[in-house]
Protein backbone atom coordinates (compact mmCIF):
# COMPACT_ATOMS: atom_id res chain seq x y z
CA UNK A 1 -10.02 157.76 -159.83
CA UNK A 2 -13.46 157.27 -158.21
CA UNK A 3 -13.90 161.23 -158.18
CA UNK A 4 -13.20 161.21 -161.93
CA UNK A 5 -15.66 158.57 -162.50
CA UNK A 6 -18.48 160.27 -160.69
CA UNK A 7 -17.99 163.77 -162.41
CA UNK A 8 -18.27 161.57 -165.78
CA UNK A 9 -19.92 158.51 -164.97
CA UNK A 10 -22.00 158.43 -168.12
CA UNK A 11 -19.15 158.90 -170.40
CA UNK A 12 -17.02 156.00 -168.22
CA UNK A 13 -20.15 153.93 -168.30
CA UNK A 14 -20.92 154.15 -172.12
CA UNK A 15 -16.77 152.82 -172.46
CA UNK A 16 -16.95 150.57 -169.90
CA UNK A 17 -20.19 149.10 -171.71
CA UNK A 18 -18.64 149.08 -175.13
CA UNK A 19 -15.30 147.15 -173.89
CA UNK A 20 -17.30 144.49 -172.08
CA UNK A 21 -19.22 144.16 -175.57
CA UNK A 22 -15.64 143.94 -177.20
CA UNK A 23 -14.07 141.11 -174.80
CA UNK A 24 -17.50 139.25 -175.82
CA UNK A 25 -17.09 139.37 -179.45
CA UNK A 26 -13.66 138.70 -178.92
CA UNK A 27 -14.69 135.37 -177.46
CA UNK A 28 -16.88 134.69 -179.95
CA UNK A 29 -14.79 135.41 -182.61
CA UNK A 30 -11.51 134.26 -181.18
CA UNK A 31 -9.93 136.74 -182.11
CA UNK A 32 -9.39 140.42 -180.04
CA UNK A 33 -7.72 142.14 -182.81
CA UNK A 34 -10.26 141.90 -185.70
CA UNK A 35 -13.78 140.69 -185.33
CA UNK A 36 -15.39 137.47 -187.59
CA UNK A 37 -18.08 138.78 -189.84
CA UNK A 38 -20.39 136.61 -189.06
CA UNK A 39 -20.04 137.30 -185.63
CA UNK A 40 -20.41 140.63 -185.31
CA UNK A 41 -24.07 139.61 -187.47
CA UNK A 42 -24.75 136.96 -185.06
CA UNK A 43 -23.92 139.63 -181.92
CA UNK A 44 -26.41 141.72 -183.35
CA UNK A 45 -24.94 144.04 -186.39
CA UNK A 46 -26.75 146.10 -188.71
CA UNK A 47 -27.91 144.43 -191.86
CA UNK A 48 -30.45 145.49 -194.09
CA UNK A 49 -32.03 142.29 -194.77
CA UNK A 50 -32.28 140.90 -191.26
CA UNK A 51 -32.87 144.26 -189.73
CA UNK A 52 -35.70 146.09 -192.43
CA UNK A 53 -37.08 142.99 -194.50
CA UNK A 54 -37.28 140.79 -191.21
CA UNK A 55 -38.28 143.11 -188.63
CA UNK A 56 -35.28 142.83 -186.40
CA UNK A 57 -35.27 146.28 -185.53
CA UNK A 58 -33.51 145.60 -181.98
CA UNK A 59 -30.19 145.61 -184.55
CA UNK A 60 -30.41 149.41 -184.37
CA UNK A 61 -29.80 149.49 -180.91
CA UNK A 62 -27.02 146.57 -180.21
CA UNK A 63 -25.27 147.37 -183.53
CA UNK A 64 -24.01 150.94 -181.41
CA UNK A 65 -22.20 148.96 -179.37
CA UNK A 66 -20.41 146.20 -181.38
CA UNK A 67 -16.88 147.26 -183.16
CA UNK A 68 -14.59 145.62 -185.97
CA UNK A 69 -11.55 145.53 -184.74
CA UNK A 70 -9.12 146.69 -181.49
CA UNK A 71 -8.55 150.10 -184.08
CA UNK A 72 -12.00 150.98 -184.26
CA UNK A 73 -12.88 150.41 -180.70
CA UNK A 74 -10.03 152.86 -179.92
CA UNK A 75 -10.40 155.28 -181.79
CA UNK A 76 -14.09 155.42 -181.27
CA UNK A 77 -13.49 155.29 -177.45
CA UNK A 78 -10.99 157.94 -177.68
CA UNK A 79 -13.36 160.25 -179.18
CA UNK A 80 -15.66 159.66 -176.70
CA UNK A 81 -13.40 159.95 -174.26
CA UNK A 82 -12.48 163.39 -175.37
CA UNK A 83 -16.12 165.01 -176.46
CA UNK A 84 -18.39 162.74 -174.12
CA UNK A 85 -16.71 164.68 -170.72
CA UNK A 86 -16.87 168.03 -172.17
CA UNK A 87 -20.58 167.25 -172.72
CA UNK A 88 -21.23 165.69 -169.51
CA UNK A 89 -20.33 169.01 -168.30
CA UNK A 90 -22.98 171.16 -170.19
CA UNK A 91 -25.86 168.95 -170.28
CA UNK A 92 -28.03 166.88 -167.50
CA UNK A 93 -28.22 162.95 -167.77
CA UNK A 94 -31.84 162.91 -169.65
CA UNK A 95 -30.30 165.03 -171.97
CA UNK A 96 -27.11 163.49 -172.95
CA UNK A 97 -28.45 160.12 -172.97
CA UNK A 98 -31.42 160.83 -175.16
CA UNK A 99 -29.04 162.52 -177.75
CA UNK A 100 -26.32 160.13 -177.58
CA UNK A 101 -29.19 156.96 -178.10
CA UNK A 102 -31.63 159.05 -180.84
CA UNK A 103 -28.13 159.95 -182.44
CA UNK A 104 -27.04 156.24 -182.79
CA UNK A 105 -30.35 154.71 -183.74
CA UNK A 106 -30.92 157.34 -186.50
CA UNK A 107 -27.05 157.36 -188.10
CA UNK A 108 -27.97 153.70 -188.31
CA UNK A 109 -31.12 154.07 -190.02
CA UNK A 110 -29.33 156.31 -192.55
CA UNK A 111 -26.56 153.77 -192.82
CA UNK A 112 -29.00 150.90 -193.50
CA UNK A 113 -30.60 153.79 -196.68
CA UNK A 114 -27.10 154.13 -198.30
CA UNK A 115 -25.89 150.59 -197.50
CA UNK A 116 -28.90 148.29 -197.66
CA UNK A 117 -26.47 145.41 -197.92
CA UNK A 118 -23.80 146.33 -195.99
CA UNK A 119 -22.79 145.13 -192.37
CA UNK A 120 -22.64 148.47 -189.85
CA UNK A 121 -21.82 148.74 -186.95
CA UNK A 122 -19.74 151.10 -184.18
CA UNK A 123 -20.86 154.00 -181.66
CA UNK A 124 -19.20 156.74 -184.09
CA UNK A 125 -23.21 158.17 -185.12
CA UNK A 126 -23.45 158.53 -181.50
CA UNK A 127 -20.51 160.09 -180.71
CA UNK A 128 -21.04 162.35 -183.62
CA UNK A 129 -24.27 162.92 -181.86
CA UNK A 130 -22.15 164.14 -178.69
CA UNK A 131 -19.96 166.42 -180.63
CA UNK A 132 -22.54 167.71 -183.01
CA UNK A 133 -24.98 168.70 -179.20
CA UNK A 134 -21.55 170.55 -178.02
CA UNK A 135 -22.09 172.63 -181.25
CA UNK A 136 -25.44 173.32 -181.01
CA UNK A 137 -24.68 174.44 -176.98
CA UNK A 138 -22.26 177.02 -178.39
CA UNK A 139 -23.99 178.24 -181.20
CA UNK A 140 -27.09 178.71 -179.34
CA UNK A 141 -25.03 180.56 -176.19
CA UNK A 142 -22.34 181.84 -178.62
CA UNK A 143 -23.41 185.31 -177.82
CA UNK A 144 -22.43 184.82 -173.56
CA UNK A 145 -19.73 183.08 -174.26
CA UNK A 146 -18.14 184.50 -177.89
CA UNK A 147 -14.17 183.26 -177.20
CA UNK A 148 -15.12 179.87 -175.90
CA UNK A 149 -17.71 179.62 -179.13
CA UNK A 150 -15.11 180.70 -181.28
CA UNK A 151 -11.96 178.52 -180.58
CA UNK A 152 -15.15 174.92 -180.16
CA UNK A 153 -16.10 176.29 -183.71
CA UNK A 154 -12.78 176.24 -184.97
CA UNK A 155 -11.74 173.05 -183.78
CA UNK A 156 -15.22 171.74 -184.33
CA UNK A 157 -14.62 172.81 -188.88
CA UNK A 158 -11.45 170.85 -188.69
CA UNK A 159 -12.17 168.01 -187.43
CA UNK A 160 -15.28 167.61 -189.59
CA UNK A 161 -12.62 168.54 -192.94
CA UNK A 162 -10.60 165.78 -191.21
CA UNK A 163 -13.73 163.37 -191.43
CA UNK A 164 -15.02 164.18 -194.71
CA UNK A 165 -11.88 163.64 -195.96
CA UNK A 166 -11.38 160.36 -194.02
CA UNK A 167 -14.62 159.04 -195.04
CA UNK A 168 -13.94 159.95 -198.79
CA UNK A 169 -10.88 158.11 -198.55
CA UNK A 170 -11.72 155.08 -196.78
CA UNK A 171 -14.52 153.06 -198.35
CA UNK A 172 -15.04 151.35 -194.71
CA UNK A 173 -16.28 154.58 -192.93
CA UNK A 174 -20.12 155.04 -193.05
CA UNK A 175 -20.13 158.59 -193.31
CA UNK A 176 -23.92 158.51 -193.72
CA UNK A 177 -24.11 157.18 -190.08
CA UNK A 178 -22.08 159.94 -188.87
CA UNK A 179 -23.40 162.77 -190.78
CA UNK A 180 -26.99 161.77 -189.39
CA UNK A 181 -25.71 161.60 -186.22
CA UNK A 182 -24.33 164.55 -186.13
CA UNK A 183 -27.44 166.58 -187.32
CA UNK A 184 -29.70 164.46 -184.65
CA UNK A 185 -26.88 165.72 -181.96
CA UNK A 186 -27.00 169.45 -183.39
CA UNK A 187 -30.30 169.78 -182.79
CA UNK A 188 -31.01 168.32 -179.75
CA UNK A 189 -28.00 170.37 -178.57
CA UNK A 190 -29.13 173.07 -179.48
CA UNK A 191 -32.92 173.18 -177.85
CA UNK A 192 -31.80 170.85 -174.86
CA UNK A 193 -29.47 173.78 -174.03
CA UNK A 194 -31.75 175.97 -174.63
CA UNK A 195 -34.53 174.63 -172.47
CA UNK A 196 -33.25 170.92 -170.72
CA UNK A 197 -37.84 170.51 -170.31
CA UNK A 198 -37.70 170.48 -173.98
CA UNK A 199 -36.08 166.95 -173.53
CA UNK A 200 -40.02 165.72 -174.03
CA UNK A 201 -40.85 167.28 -176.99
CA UNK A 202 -36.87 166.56 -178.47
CA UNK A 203 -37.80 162.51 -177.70
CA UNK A 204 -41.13 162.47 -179.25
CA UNK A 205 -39.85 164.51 -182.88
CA UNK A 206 -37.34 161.51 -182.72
CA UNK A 207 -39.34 158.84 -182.05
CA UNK A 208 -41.79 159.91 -184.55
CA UNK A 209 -39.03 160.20 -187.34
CA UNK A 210 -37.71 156.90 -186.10
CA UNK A 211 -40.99 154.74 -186.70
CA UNK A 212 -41.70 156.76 -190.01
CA UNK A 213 -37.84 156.12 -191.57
CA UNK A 214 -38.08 152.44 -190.40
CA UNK A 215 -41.74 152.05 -191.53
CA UNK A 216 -40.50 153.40 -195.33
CA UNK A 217 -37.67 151.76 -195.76
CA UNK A 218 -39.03 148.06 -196.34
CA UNK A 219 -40.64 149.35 -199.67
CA UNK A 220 -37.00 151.78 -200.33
CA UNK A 221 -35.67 147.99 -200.18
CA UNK A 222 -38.12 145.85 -202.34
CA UNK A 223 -37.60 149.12 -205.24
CA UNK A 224 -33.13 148.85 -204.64
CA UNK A 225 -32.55 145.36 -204.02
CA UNK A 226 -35.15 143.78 -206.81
């Protein structure tokens, strides 16, 4: 058990973090099966108007880690579970945190552009993030490793059919968050595999998109919501 938690502590340690948040809000909301509205907003949940039109941009960052509900947490952990170890195996920890974080904070920016009223939360723009970097690994060593790229690939198409369908279908999933996510992953996968010293120049293209989509979308706000 402790073996297995050392050869993927940061996957472990991004669940571990995300049920602790859960038996919180659970408290809070007295309820561990579905989570009160208002306090999943109180907890720290994305919302445009306390989030873009009052500056509390922290939101971005705690909103990754609340959940709705004992289903979403487990299926969101599950998914980590099952891409986040694969990808602790590929990339360093600089490089897997900084995609799995940029991935998060900008799938919630693009959630709070679609849904400017809407509550969001949930890690699944991160964990897009995670499976979208495994792409970009294979794509950009598809050439050393052509049967391994191949069968990822495969797997990779259907479960993205899966979630397009899924997110077409159910109103609830923010597939804005995950799409975003999963480009933000892609490409860090793909030059953080390429060259992990590239992690620098990967961090400041995000942070630079980052402050320029949160600095625009106060006026996107004032031209929807008026």
């Amino acid at each position: 058990m402790i073996s297995e938690f050392r050869k993927y502590k940061i996957t472990y340690s991004i669940i571990i973090l995300n049920l602790i948040v859960y038996i919180f809000s659970s408290l809070f909301s007295q309820d561990i099966i579905d989570m009160e509205l208002q306090t999943l907003v109180d907890m720290g949940a994305l919302y445009g108007p306390f989030t873009v039109l009052k500056g509390e941009w922290w939101r971005l960052f705690t909103a990754m880690f609340l959940h709705a509900g004992m289903t979403h947490l487990l299926m969101n952990m599950f998914s980590l579970y099952l891409i986040g170890r694969g990808a602790e195996m590929y990339f360093d920890t600089k490089s897997y945190l900084s995609i799995y974080l940029f991935s998060g904070l900008l799938g919630g920016l693009a959630s709070l552009y679609i849904h400017p009223v809407s509550v969001g939360i949930g890690a699944s723009g991160a964990i897009f993030g995670i499976f979208g970097a495994l792409a970009g690994f294979f794509l950009a060593h598809r050439e050393k490793i052509q049967e391994h790229t191949k069968a990822f690939m495969k797997d990779f198409s259907i479960i993205i059919v899966i979630n397009i369908v899924l997110g077409l279908s159910i109103p609830s999933i923010d597939m804005s968050a995950h799409i975003a996510g999963l480009i933000v992953g892609f490409i860090g996968g793909f030059m953080l595999s390429k060259e992990p010293k590239w992690i620098w120049l990967y961090s400041a293209i995000m942070i630079v998109i980052i402050f320029a989509f949160y600095d625009y979308l106060p006026g996107h706000y004032v031209q929807t919501l008026l």
